[in-house]
N, C-alpha and C. Protein backbone atom coordinates (compact mmCIF):
# COMPACT_ATOMS: atom_id res chain seq x y z
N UNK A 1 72.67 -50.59 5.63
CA UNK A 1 72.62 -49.99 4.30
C UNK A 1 73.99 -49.99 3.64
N UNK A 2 75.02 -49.67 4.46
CA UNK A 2 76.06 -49.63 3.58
C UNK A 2 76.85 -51.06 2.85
N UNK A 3 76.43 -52.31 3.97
CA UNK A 3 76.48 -53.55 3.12
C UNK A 3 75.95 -53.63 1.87
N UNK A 4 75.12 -53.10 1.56
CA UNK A 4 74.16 -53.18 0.37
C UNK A 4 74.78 -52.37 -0.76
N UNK A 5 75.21 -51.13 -0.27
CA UNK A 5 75.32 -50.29 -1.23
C UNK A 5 76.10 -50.85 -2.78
N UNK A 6 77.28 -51.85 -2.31
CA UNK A 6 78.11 -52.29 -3.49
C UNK A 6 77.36 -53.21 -4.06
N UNK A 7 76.51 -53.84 -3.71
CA UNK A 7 75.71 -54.71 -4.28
C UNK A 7 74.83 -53.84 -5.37
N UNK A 8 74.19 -52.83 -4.67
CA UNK A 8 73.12 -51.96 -5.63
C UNK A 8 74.02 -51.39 -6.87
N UNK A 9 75.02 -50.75 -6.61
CA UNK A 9 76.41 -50.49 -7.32
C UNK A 9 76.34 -51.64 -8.38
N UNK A 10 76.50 -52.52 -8.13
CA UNK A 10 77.90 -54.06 -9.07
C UNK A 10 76.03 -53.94 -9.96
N UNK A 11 74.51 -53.72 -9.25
CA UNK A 11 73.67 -54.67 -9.97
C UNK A 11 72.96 -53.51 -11.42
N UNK A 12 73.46 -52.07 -10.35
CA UNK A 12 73.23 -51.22 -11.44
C UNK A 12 74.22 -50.89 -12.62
N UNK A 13 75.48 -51.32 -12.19
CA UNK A 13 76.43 -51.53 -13.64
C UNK A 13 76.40 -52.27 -14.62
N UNK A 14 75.46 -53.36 -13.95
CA UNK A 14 75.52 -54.72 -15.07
C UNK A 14 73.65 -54.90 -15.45
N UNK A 15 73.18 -53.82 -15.40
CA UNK A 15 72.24 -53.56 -15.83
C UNK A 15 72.29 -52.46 -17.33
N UNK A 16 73.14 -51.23 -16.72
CA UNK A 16 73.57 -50.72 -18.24
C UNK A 16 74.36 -51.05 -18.78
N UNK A 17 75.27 -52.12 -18.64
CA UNK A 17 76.29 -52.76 -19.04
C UNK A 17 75.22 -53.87 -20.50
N UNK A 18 73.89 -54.48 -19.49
CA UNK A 18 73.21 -55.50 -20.54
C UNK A 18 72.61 -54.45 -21.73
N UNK A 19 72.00 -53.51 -20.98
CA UNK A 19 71.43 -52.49 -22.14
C UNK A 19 72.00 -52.13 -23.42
N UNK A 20 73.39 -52.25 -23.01
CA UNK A 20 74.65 -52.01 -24.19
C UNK A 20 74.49 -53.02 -25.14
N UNK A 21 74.28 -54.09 -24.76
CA UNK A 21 74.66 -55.05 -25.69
C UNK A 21 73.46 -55.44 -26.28
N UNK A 22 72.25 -54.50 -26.66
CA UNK A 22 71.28 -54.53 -27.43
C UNK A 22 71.10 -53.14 -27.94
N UNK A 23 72.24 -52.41 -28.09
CA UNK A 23 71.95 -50.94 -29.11
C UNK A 23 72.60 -51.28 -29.88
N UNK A 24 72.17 -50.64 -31.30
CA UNK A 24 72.66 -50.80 -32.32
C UNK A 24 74.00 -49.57 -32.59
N UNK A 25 75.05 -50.23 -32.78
CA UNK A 25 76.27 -49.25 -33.10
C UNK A 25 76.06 -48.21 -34.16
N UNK A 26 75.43 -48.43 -35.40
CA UNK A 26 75.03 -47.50 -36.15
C UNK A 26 74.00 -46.37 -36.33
N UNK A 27 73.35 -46.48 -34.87
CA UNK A 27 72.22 -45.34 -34.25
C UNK A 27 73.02 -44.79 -33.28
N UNK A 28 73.91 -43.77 -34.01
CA UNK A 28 74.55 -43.02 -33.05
C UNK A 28 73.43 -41.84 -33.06
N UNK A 29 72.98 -41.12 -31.92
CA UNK A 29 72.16 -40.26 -31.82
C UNK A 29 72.76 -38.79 -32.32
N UNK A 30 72.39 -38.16 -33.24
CA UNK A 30 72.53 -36.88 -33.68
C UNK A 30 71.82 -35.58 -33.15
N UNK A 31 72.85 -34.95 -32.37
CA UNK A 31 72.76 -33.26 -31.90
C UNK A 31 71.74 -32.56 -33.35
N UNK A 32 71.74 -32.66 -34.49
CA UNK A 32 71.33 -32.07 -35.81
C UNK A 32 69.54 -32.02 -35.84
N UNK A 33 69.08 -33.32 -35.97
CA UNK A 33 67.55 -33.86 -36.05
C UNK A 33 66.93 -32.77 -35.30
N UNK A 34 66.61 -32.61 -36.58
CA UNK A 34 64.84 -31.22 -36.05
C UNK A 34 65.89 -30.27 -36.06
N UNK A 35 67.32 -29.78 -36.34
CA UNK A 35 67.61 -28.39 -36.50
C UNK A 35 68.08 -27.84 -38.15
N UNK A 36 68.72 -26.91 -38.02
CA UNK A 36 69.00 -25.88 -39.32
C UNK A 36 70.09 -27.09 -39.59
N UNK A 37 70.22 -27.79 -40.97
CA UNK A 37 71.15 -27.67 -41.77
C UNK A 37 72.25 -26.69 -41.51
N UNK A 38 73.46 -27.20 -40.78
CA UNK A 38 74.65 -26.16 -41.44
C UNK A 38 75.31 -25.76 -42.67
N UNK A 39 75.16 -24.30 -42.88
CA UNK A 39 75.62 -23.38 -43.72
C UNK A 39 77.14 -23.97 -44.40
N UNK A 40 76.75 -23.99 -45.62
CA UNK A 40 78.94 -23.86 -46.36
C UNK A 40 78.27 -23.79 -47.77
N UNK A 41 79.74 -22.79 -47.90
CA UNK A 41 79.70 -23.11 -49.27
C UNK A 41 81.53 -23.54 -49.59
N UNK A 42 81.67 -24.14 -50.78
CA UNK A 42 82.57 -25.48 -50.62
C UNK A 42 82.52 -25.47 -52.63
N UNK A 43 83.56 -25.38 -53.10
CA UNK A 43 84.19 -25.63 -54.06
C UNK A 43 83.78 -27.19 -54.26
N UNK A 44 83.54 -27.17 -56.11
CA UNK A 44 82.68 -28.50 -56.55
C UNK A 44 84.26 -29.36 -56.61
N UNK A 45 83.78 -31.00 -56.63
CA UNK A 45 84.88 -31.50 -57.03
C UNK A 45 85.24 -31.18 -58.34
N UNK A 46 86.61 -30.86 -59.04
CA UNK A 46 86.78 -31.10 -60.55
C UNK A 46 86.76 -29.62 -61.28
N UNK A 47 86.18 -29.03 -60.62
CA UNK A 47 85.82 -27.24 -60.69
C UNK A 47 86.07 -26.27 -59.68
N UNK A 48 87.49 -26.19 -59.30
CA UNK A 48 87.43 -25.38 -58.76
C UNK A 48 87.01 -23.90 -58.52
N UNK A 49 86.15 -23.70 -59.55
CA UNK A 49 85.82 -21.97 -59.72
C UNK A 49 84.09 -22.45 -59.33
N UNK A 50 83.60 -23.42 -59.72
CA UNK A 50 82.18 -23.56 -59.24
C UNK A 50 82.20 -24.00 -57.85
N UNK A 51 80.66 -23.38 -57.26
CA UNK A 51 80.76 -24.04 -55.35
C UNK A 51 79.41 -24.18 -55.34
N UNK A 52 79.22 -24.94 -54.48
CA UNK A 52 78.01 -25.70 -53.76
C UNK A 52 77.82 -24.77 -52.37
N UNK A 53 76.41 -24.54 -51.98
CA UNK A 53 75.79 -24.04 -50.79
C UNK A 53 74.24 -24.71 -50.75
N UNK A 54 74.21 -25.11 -49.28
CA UNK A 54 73.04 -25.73 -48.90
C UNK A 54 71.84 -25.04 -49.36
N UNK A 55 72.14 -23.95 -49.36
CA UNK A 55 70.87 -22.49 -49.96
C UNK A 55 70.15 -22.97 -51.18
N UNK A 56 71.24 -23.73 -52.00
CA UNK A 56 70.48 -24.13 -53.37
C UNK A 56 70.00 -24.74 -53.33
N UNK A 57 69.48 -25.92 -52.19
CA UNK A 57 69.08 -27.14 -52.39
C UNK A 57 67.17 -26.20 -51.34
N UNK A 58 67.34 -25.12 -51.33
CA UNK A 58 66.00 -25.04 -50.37
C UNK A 58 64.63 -24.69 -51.44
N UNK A 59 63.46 -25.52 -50.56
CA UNK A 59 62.52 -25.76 -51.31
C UNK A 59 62.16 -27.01 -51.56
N UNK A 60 63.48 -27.97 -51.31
CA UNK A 60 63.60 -29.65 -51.95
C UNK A 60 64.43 -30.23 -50.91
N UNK A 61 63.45 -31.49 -50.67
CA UNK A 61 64.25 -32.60 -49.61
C UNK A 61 65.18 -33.27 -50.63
N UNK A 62 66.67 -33.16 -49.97
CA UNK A 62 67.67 -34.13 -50.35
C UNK A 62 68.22 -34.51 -49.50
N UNK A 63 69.53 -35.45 -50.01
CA UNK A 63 70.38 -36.28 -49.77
C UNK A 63 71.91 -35.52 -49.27
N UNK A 64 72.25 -35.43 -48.32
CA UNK A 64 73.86 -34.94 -48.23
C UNK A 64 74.41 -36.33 -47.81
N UNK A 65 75.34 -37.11 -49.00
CA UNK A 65 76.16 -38.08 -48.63
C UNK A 65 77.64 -38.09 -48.22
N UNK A 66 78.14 -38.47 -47.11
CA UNK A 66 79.41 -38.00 -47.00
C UNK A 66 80.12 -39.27 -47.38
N UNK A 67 80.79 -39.07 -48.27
CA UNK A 67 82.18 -39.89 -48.91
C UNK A 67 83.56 -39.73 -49.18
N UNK A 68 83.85 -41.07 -49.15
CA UNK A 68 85.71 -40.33 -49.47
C UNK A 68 86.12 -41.14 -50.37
N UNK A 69 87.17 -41.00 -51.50
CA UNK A 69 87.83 -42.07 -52.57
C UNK A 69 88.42 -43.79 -51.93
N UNK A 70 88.82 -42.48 -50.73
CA UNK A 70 89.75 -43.84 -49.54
C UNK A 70 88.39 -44.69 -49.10
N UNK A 71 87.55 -44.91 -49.10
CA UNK A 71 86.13 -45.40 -47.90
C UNK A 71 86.01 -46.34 -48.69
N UNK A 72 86.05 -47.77 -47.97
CA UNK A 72 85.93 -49.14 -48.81
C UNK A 72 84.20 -48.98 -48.68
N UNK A 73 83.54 -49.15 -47.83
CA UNK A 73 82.36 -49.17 -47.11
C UNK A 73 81.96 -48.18 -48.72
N UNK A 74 82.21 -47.02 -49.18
CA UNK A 74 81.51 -45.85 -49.85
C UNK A 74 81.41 -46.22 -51.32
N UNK A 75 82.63 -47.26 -51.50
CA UNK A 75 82.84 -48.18 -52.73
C UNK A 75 81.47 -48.98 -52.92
N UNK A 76 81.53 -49.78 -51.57
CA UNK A 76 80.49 -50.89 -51.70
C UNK A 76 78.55 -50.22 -52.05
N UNK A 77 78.80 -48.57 -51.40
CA UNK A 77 77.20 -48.32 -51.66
C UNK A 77 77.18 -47.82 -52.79
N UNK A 78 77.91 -47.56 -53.69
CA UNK A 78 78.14 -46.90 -55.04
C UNK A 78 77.31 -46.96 -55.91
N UNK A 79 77.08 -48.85 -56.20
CA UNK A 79 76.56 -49.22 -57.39
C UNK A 79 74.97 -48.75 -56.66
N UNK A 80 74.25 -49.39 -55.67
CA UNK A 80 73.24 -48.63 -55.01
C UNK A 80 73.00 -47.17 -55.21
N UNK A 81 74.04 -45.86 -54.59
CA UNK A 81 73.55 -44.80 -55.60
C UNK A 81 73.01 -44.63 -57.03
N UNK A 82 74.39 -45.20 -57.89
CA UNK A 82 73.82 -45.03 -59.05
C UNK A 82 72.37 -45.35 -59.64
N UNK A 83 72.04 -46.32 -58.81
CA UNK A 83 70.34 -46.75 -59.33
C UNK A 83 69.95 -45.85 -58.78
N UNK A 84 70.19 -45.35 -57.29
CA UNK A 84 69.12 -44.43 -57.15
C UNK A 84 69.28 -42.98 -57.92
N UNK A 85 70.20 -42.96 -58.46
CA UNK A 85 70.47 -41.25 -58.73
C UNK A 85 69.86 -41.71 -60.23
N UNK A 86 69.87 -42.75 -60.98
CA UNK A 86 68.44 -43.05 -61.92
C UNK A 86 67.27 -42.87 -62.01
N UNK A 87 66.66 -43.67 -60.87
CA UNK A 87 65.65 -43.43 -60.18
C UNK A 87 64.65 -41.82 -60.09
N UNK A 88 65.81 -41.28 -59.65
CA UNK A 88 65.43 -39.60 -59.13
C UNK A 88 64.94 -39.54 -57.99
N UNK A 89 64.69 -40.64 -57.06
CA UNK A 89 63.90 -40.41 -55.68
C UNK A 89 64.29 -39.00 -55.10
N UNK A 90 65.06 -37.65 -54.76
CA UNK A 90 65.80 -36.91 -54.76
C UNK A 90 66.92 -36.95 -54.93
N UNK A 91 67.68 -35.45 -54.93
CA UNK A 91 68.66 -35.02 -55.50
C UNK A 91 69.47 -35.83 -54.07
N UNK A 92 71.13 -36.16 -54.41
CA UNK A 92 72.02 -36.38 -53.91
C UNK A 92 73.10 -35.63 -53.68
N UNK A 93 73.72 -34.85 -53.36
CA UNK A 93 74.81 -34.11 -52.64
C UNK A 93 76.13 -34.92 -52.11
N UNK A 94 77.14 -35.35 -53.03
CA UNK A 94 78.17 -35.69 -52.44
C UNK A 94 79.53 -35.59 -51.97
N UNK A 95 79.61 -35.42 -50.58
CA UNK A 95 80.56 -34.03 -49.74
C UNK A 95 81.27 -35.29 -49.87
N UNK A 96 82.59 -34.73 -50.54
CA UNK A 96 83.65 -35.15 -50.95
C UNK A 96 84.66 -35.28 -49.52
N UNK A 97 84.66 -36.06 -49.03
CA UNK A 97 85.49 -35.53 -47.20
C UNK A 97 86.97 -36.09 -47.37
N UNK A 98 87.53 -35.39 -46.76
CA UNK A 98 89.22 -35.24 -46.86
C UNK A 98 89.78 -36.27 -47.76
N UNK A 99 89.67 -35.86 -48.79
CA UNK A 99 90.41 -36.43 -50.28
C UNK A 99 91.72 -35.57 -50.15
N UNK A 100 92.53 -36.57 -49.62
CA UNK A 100 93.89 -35.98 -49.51
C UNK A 100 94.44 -35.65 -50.63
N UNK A 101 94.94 -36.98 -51.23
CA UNK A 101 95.71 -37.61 -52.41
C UNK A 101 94.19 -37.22 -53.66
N UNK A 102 93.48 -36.66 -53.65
CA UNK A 102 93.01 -35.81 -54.64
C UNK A 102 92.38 -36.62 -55.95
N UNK A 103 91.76 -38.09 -55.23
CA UNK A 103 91.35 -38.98 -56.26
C UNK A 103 89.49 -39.09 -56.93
N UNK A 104 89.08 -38.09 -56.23
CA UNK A 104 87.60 -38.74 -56.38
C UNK A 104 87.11 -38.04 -57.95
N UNK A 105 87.87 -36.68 -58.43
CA UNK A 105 86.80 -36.26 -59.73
C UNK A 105 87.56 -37.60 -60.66
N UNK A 106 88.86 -38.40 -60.69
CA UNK A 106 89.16 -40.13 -61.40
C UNK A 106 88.54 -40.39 -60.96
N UNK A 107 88.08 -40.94 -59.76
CA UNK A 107 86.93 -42.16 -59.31
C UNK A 107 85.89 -41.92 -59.93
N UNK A 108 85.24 -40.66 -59.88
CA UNK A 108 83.69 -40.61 -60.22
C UNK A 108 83.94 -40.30 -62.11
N UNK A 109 85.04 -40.36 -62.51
CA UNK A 109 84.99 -40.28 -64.25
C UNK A 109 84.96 -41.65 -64.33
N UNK A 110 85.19 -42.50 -63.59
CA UNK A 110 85.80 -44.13 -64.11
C UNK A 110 84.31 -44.36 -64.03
N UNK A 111 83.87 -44.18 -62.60
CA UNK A 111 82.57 -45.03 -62.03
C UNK A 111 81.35 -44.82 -62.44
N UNK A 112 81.33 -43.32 -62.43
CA UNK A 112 80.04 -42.58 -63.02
C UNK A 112 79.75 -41.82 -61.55
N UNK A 113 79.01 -40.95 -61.52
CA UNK A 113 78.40 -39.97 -60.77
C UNK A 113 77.31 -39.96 -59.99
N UNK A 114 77.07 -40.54 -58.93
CA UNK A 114 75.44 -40.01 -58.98
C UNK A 114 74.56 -39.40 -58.07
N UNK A 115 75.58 -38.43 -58.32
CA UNK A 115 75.18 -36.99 -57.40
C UNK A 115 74.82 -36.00 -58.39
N UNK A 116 73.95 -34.98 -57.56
CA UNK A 116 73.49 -33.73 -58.01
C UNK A 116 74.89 -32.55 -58.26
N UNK A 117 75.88 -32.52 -57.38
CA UNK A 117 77.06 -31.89 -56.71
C UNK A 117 78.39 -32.62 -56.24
N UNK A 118 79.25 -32.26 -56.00
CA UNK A 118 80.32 -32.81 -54.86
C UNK A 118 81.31 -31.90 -54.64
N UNK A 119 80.56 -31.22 -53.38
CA UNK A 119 81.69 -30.03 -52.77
C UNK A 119 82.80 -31.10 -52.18
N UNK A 120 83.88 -30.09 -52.31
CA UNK A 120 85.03 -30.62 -52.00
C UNK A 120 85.50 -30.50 -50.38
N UNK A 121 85.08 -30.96 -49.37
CA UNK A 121 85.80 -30.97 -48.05
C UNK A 121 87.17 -31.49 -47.94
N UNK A 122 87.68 -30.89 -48.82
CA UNK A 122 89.41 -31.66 -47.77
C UNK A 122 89.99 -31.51 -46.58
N UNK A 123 89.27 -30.52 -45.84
CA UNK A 123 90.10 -29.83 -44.42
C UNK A 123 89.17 -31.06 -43.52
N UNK A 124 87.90 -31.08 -43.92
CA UNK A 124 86.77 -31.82 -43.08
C UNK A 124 86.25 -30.87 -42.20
N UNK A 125 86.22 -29.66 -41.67
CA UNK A 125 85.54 -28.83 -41.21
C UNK A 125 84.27 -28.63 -41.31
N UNK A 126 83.50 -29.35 -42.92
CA UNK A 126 81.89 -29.00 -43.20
C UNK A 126 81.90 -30.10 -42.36
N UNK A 127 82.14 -31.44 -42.63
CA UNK A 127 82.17 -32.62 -41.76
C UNK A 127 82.01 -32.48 -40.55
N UNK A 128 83.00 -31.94 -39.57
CA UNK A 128 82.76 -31.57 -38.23
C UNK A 128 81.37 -30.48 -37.63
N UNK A 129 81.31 -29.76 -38.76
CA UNK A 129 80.37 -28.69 -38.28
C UNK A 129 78.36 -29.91 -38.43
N UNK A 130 78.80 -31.03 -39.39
CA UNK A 130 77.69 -32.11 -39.42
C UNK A 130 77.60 -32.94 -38.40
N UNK A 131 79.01 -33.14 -37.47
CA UNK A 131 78.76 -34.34 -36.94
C UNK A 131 79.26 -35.54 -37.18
N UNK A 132 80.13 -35.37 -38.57
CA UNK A 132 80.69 -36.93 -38.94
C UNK A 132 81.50 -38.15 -38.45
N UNK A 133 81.50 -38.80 -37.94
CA UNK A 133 82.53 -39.58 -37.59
C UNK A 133 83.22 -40.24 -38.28
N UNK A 134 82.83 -40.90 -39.26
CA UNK A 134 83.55 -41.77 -40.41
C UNK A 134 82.41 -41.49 -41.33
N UNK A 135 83.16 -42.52 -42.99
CA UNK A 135 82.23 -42.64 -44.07
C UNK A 135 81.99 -43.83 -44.32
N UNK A 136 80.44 -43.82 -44.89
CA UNK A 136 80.00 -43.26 -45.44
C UNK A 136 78.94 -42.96 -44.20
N UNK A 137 78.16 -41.36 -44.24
CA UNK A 137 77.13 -41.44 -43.35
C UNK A 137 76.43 -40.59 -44.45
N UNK A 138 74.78 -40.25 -44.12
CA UNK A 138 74.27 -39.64 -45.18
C UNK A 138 73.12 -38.76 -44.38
N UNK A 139 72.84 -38.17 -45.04
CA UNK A 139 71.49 -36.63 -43.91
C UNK A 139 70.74 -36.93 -45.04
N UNK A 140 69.11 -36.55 -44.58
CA UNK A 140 68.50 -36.36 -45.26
C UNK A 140 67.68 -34.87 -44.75
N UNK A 141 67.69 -34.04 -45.66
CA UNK A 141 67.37 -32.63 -45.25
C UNK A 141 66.16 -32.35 -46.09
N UNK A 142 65.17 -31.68 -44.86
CA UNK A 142 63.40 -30.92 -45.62
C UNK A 142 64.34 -29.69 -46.35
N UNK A 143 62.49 -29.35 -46.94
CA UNK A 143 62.25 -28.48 -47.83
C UNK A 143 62.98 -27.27 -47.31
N UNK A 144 62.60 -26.98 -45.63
CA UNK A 144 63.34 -25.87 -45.39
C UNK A 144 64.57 -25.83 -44.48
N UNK A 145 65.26 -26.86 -44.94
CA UNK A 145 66.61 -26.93 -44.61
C UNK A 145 66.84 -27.50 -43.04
N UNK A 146 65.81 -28.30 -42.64
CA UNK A 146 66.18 -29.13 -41.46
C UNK A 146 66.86 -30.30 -41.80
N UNK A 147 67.41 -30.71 -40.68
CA UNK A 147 68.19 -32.31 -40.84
C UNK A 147 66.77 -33.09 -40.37
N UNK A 148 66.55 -34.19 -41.15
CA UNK A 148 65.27 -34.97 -40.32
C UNK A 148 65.64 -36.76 -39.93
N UNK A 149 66.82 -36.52 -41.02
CA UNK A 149 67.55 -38.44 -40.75
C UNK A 149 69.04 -38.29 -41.24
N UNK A 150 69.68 -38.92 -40.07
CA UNK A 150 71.35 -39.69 -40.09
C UNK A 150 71.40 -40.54 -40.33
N UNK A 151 71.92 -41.42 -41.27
CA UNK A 151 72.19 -42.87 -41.48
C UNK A 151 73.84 -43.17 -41.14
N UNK A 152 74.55 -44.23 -40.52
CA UNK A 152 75.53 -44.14 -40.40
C UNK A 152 75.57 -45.59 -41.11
N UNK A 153 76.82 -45.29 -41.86
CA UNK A 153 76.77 -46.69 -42.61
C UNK A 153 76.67 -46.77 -44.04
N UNK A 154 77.08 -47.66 -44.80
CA UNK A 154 76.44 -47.66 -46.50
C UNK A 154 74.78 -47.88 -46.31
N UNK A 155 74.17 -47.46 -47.69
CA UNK A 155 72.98 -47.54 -47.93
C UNK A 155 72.83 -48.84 -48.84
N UNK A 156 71.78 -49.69 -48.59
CA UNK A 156 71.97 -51.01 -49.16
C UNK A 156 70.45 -50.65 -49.65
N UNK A 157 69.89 -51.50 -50.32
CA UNK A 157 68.29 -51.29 -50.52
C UNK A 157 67.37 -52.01 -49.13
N UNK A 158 68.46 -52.79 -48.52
CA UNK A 158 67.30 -52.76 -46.86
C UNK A 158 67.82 -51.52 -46.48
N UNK A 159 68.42 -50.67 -46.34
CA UNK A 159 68.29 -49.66 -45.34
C UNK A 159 67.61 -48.50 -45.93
N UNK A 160 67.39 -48.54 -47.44
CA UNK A 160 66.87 -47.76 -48.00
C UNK A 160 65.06 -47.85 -47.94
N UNK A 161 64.99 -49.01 -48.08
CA UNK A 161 63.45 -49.70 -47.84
C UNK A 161 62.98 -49.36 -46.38
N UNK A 162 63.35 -49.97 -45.03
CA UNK A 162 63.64 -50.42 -44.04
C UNK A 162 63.27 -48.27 -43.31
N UNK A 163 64.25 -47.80 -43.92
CA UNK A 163 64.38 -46.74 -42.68
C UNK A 163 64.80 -44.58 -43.53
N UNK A 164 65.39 -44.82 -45.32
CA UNK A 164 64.99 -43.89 -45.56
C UNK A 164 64.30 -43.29 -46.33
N UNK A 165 63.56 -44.42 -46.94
CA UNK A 165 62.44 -44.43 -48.08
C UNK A 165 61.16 -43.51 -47.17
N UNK A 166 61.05 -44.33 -45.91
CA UNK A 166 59.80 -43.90 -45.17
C UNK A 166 60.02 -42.65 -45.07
N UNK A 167 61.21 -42.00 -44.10
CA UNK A 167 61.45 -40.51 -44.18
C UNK A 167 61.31 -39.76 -45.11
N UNK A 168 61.53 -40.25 -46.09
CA UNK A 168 61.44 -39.51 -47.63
C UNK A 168 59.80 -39.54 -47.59
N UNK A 169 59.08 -40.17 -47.56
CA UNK A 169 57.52 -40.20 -47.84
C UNK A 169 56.80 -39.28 -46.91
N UNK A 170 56.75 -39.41 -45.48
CA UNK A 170 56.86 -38.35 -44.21
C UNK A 170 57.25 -37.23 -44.60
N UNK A 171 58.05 -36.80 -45.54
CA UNK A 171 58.55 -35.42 -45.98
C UNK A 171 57.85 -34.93 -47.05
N UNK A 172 57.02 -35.89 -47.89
CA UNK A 172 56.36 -35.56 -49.14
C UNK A 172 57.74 -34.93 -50.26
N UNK A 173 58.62 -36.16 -50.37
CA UNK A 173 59.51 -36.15 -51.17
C UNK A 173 59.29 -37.13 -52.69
């Protein structure tokens, strides 16, 4: 038996070793799915005397998008929001995440808007308390304030078609 053992060893490493190299990097699995939405309330971009809390959004499945001015990736899904924030498929929420250099209420005057909100995270703390790793990632949250989908990544209209259109329909959104 113990001849064997490194063999069983080397055949079970390169067994989850192959498994690896058929997951998708952008299905990082989320601690959140099926729980409470975390709580903040968070100063709007551009207004500092107005604030955003998840509380307002209950009753209605939306969108929490996390973006930053700096995020090339958040650039590229932009023009995509804006159709959808035309559209109206739901409201959009966009958590402004560590805007150092303090550029996004210029970005979103140049570009246009197309969010419902954009609390201001500069510390990134709402971020951490979500789960974020980078931007752009986006939640989609029920009526009563569960997380039900993570997208990691820009939203293109395949990923919108493909994987959060359906969630949205499943939710009776």
């Amino acid at each position: 038996m113990k001849r064997w053992l490194p063999l069983l060893l080397f055949v079970a490493l390169v067994g989850f070793f192959a498994k690896g190299l058929f997951l998708n990097p952008r299905e990082v699995p989320s601690p959140f799915i099926g729980r409470q939405a975390p709580a903040f309330t968070l100063p709007l971009v551009g207004d500092a005397n107005a604030s955003f809390s998840p509380a307002v959004m209950k009753g209605k499945v939306w969108m929490l998008n996390v973006w930053a001015p700096w995020c090339v990736s958040c650039r590229q899904e932009h023009g995509f929001l804006m159709q959808l924030a035309q559209a109206q498929p739901v409201p959009i929420v966009g958590l402004n995440w560590k805007d150092k250099d303090r550029e996004a209420d210029t970005l979103l005057a140049r570009t246009g808007s197309p969010y419902f909100a954009v609390p201001d995270d500069l510390d990134g703390r709402v971020g951490i308390d979500y789960g974020v790793t980078g931007t752009p990632e986006t939640y989609i949250i029920d009526k009563g304030g569960i997380v039900r989908l993570k997208h990691i990544g820009p939203i293109d209209p395949e990923v919108w078609k493909s994987k959060i259109e359906p969630k949205l329909k499943e939710l009776g959104a």
